[in-house]
N, C-alpha and C. Protein backbone atom coordinates (compact mmCIF):
# COMPACT_ATOMS: atom_id res chain seq x y z
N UNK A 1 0.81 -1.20 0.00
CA UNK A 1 0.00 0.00 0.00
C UNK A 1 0.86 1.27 0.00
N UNK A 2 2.00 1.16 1.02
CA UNK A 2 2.60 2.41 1.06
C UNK A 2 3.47 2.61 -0.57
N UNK A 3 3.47 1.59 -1.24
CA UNK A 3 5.02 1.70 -2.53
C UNK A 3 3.06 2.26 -3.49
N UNK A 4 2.28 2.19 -3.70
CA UNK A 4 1.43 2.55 -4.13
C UNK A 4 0.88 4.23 -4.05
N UNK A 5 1.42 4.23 -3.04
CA UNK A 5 0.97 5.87 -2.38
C UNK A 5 2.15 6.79 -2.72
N UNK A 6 3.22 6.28 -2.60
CA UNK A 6 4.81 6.81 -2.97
C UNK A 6 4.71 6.96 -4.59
N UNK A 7 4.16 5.92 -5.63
CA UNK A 7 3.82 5.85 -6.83
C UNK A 7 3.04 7.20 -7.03
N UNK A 8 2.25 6.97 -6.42
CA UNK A 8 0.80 8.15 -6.59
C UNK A 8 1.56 9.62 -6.41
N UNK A 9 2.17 9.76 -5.62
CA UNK A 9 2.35 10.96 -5.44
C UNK A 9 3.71 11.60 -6.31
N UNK A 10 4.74 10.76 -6.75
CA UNK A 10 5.25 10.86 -7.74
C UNK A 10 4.67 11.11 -8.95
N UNK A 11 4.01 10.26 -9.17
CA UNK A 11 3.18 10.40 -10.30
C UNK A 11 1.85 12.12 -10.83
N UNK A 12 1.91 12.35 -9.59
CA UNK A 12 0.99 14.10 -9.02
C UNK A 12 1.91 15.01 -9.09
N UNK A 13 3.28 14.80 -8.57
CA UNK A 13 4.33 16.01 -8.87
C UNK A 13 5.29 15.74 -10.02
N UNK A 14 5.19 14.50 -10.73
CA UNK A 14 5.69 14.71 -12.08
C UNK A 14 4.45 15.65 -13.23
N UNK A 15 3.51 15.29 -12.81
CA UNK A 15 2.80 15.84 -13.62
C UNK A 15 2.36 17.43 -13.62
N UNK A 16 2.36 17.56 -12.06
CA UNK A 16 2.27 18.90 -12.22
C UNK A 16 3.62 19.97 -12.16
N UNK A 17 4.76 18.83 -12.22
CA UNK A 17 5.89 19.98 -13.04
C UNK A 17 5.51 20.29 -14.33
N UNK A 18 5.20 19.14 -14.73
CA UNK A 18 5.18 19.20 -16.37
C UNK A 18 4.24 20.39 -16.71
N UNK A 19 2.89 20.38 -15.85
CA UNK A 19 2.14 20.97 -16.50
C UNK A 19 2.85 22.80 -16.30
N UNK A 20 3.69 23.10 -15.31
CA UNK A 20 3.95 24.20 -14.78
C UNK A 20 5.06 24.68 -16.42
N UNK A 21 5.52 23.42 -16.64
CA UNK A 21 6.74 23.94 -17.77
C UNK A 21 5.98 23.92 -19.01
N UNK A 22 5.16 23.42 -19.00
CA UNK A 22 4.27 23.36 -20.62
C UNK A 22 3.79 24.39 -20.82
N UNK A 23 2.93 25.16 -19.60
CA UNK A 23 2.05 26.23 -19.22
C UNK A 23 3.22 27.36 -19.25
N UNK A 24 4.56 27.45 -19.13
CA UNK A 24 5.65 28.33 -18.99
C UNK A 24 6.01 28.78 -20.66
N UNK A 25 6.12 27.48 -21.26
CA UNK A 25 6.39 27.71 -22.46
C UNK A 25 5.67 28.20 -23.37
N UNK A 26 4.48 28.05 -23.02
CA UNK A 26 3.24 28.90 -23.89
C UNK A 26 3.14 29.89 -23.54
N UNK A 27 3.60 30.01 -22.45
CA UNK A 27 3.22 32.01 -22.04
C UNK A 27 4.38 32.21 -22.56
N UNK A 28 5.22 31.99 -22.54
CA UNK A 28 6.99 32.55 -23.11
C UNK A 28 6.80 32.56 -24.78
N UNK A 29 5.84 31.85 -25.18
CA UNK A 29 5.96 32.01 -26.89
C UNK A 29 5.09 32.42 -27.52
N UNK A 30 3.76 33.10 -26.56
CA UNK A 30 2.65 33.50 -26.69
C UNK A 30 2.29 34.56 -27.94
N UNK A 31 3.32 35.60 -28.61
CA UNK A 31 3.09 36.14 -29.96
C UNK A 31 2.92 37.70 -29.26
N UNK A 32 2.12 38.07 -30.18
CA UNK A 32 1.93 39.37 -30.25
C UNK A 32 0.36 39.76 -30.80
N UNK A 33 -0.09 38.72 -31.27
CA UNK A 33 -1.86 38.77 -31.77
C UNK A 33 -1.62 39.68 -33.12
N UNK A 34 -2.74 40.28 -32.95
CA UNK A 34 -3.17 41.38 -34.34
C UNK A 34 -2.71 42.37 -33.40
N UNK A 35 -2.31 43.47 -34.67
CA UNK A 35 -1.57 44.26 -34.29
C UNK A 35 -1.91 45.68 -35.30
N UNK A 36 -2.06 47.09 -34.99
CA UNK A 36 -2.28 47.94 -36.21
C UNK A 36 -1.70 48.03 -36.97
N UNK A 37 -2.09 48.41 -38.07
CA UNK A 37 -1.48 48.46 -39.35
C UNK A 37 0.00 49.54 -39.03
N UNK A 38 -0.19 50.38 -38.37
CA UNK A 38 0.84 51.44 -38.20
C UNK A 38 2.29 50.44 -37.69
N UNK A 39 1.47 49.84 -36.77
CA UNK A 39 2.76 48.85 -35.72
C UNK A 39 3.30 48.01 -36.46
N UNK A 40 2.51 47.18 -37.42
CA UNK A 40 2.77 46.75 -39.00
C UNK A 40 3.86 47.29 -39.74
N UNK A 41 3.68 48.66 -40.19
CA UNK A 41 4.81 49.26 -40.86
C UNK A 41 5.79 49.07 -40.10
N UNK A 42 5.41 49.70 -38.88
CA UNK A 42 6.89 49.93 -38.11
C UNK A 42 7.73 48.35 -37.59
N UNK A 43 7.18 47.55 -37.73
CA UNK A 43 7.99 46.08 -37.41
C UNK A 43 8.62 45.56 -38.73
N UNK A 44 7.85 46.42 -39.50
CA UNK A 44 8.20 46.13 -41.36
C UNK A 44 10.10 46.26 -41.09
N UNK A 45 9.75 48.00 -40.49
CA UNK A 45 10.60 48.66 -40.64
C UNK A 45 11.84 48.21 -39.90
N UNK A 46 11.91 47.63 -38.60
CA UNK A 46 12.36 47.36 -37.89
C UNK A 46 12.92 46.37 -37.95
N UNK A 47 12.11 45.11 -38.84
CA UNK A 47 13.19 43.95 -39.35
C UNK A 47 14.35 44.32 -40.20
N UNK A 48 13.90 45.17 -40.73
CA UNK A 48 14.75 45.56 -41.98
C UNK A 48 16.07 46.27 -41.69
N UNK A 49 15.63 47.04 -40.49
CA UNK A 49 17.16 47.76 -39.51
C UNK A 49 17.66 46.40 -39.12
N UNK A 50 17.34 45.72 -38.81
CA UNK A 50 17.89 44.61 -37.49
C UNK A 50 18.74 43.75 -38.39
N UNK A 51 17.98 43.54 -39.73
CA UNK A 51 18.47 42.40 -40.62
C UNK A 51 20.29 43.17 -41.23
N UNK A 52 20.16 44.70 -41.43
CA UNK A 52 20.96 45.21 -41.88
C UNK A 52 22.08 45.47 -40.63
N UNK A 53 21.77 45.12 -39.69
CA UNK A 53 22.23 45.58 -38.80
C UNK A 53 22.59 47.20 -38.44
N UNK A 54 21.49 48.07 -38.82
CA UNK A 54 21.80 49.60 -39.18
C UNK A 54 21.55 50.23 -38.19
N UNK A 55 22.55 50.99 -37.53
CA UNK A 55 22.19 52.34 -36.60
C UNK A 55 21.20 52.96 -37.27
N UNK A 56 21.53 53.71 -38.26
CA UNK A 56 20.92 54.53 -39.05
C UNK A 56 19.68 54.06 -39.43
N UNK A 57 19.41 52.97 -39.89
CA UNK A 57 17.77 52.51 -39.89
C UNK A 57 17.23 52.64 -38.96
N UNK A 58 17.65 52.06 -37.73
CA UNK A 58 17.60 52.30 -36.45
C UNK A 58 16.87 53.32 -35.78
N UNK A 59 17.80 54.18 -36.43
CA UNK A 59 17.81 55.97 -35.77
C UNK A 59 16.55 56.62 -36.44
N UNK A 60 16.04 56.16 -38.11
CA UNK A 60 15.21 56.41 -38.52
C UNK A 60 13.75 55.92 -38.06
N UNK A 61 13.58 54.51 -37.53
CA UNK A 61 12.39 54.45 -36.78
C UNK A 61 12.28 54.68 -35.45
N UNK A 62 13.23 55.16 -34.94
CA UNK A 62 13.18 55.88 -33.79
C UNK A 62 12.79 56.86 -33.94
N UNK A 63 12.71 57.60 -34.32
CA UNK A 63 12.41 59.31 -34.62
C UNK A 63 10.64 59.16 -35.52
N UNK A 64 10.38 58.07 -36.65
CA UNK A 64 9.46 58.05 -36.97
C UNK A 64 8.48 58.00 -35.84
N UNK A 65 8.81 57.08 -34.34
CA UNK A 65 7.94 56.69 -33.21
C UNK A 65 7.78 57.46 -32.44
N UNK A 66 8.87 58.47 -32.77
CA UNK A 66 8.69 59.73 -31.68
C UNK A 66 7.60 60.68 -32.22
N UNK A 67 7.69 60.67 -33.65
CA UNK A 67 6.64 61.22 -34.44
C UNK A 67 5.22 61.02 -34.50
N UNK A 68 4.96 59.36 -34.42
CA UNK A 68 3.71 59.11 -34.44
C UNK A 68 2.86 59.26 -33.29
N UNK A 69 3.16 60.36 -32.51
CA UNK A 69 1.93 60.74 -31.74
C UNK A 69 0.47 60.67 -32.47
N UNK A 70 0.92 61.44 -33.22
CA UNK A 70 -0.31 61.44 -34.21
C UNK A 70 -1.00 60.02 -34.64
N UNK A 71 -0.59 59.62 -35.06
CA UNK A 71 -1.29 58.35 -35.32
C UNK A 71 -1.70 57.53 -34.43
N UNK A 72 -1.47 57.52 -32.87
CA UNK A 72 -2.26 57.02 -32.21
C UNK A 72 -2.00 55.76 -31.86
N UNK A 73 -0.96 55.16 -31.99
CA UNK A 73 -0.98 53.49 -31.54
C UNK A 73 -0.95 53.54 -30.49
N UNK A 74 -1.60 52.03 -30.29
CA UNK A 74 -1.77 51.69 -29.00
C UNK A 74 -0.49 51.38 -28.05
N UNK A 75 -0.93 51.74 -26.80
CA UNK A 75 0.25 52.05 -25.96
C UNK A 75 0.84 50.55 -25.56
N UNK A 76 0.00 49.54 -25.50
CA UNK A 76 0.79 48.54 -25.36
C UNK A 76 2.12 48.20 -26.83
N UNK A 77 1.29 48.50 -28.01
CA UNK A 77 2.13 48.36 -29.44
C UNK A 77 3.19 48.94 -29.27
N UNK A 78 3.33 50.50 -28.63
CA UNK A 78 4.00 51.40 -28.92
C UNK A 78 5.21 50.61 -27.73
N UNK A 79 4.90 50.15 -26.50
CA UNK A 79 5.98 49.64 -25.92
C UNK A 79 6.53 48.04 -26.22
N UNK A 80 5.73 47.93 -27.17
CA UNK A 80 6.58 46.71 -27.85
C UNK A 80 7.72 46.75 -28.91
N UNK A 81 7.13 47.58 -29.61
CA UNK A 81 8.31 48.56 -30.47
C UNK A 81 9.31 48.75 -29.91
N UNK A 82 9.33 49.36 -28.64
CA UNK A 82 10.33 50.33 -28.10
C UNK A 82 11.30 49.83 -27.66
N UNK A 83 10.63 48.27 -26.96
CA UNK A 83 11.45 47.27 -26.20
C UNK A 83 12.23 46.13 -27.52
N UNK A 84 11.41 46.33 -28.60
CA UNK A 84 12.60 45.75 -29.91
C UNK A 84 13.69 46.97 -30.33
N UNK A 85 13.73 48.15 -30.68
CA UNK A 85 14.31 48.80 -30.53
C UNK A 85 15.39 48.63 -29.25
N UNK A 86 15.30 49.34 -28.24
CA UNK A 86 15.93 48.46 -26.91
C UNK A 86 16.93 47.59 -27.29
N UNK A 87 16.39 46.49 -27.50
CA UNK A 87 17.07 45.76 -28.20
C UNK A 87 17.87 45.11 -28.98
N UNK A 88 17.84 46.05 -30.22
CA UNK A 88 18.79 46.20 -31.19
C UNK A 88 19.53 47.44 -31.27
N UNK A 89 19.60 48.29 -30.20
CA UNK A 89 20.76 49.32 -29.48
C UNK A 89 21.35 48.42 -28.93
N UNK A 90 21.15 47.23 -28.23
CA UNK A 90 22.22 46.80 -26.99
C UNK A 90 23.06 46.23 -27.66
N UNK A 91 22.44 45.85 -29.18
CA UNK A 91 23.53 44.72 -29.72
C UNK A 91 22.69 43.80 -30.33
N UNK A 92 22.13 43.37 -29.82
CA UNK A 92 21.40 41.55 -30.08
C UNK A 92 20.33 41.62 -30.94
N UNK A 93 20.95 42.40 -32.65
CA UNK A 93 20.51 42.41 -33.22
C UNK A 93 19.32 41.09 -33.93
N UNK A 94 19.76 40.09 -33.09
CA UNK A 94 19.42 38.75 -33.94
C UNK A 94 17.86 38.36 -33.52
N UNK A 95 17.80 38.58 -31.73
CA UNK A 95 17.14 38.83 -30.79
C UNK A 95 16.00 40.00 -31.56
N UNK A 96 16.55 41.16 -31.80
CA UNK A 96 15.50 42.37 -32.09
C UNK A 96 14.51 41.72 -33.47
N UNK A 97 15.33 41.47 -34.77
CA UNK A 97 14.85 40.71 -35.74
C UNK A 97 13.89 39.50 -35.97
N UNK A 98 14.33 38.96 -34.81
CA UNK A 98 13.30 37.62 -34.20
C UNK A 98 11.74 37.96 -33.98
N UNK A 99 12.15 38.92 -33.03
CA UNK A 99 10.92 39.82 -32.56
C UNK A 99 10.17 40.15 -33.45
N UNK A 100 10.71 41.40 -34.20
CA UNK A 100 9.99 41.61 -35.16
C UNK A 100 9.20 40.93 -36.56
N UNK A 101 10.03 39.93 -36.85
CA UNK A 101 9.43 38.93 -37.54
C UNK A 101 8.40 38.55 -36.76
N UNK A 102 8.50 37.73 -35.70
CA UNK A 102 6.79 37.13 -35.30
C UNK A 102 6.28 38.22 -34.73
N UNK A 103 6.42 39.61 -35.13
CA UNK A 103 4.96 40.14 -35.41
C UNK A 103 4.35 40.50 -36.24
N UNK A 104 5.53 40.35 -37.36
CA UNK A 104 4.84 40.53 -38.34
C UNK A 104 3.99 39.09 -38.98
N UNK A 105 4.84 38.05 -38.61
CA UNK A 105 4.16 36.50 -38.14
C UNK A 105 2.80 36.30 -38.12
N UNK A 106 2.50 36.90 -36.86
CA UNK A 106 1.44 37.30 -36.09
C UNK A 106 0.37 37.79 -36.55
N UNK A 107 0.42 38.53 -38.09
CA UNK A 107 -0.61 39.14 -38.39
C UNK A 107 -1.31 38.46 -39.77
N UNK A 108 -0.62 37.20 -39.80
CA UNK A 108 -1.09 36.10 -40.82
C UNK A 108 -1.68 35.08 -40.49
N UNK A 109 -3.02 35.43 -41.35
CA UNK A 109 -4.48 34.81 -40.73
C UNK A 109 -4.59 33.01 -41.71
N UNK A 110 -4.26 32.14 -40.44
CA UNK A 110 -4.18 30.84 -41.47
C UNK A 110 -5.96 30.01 -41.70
C-alpha cells in the first residue's frame, strides 16, 4: 500500500511539473496577436534595420515613433516597439529581428 501511495504521489508532482513547464512555455511564446497596421509598418521597418544591422535605420524608426503621436498606436504596441528597438541598441541584433518577424508572423491569418 505504502510503494502505491509513494507511486501516486510521484506520479501528481511529475505531472504537475510538467504541467507548470508546458504552461511556462506557452506564455513565453505566446506572440503578439493582431496588431495595427501602423505597428505593422513599423515592425516592417524594424526587421529591416535589425536584418541590416543599421544604426541609421535604427535611428530612422526611432524618430518616426517619436513622431507618431499622431497616429495614435496603441500604448501597449507602442511599448513593444520600443522594447525591440531596446534591443537592437544593446547589440542583439538577432534577438530584435526575431521579434519583429513574429509580429509581423502574427498578423497572418491561417
Amino acid at each position: 500500500m505504502e510503494v502505491e501511495n509513494r507511486r501516486s504521489l510521484i506520479f501528481v508532482l511529475f505531472s504537475g511539473m510538467l504541467l507548470v513547464l508546458v504552461g511556462g512555455y506557452l506564455w513565453a511564446n505566446r506572440g503578439y496577436g493582431e496588431v495595427s497596421p501602423d505597428t505593422y509598418q513599423f515592425s516592417k521597418a524594424l526587421y529591416s534595420a535589425c536584418l541590416k544591422k543599421s544604426d541609421e535605420h535604427l535611428d530612422m524608426v526611432d524618430k518616426l515613433l517619436d513622431e507618431s503621436d499622431d497616429l495614435s498606436l496603441p500604448s501597449n504596441e507602442r511599448i513593444w516597439i520600443e522594447k525591440i528597438i531596446k534591443l537592437a541598441r544593446s547589440g542583439d541584433w538577432k534577438s530584435a529581428a526575431k521579434k519583429a518577424k513574429r509580429m509581423m508572423e502574427d498578423q497572418v491569418k491561417y
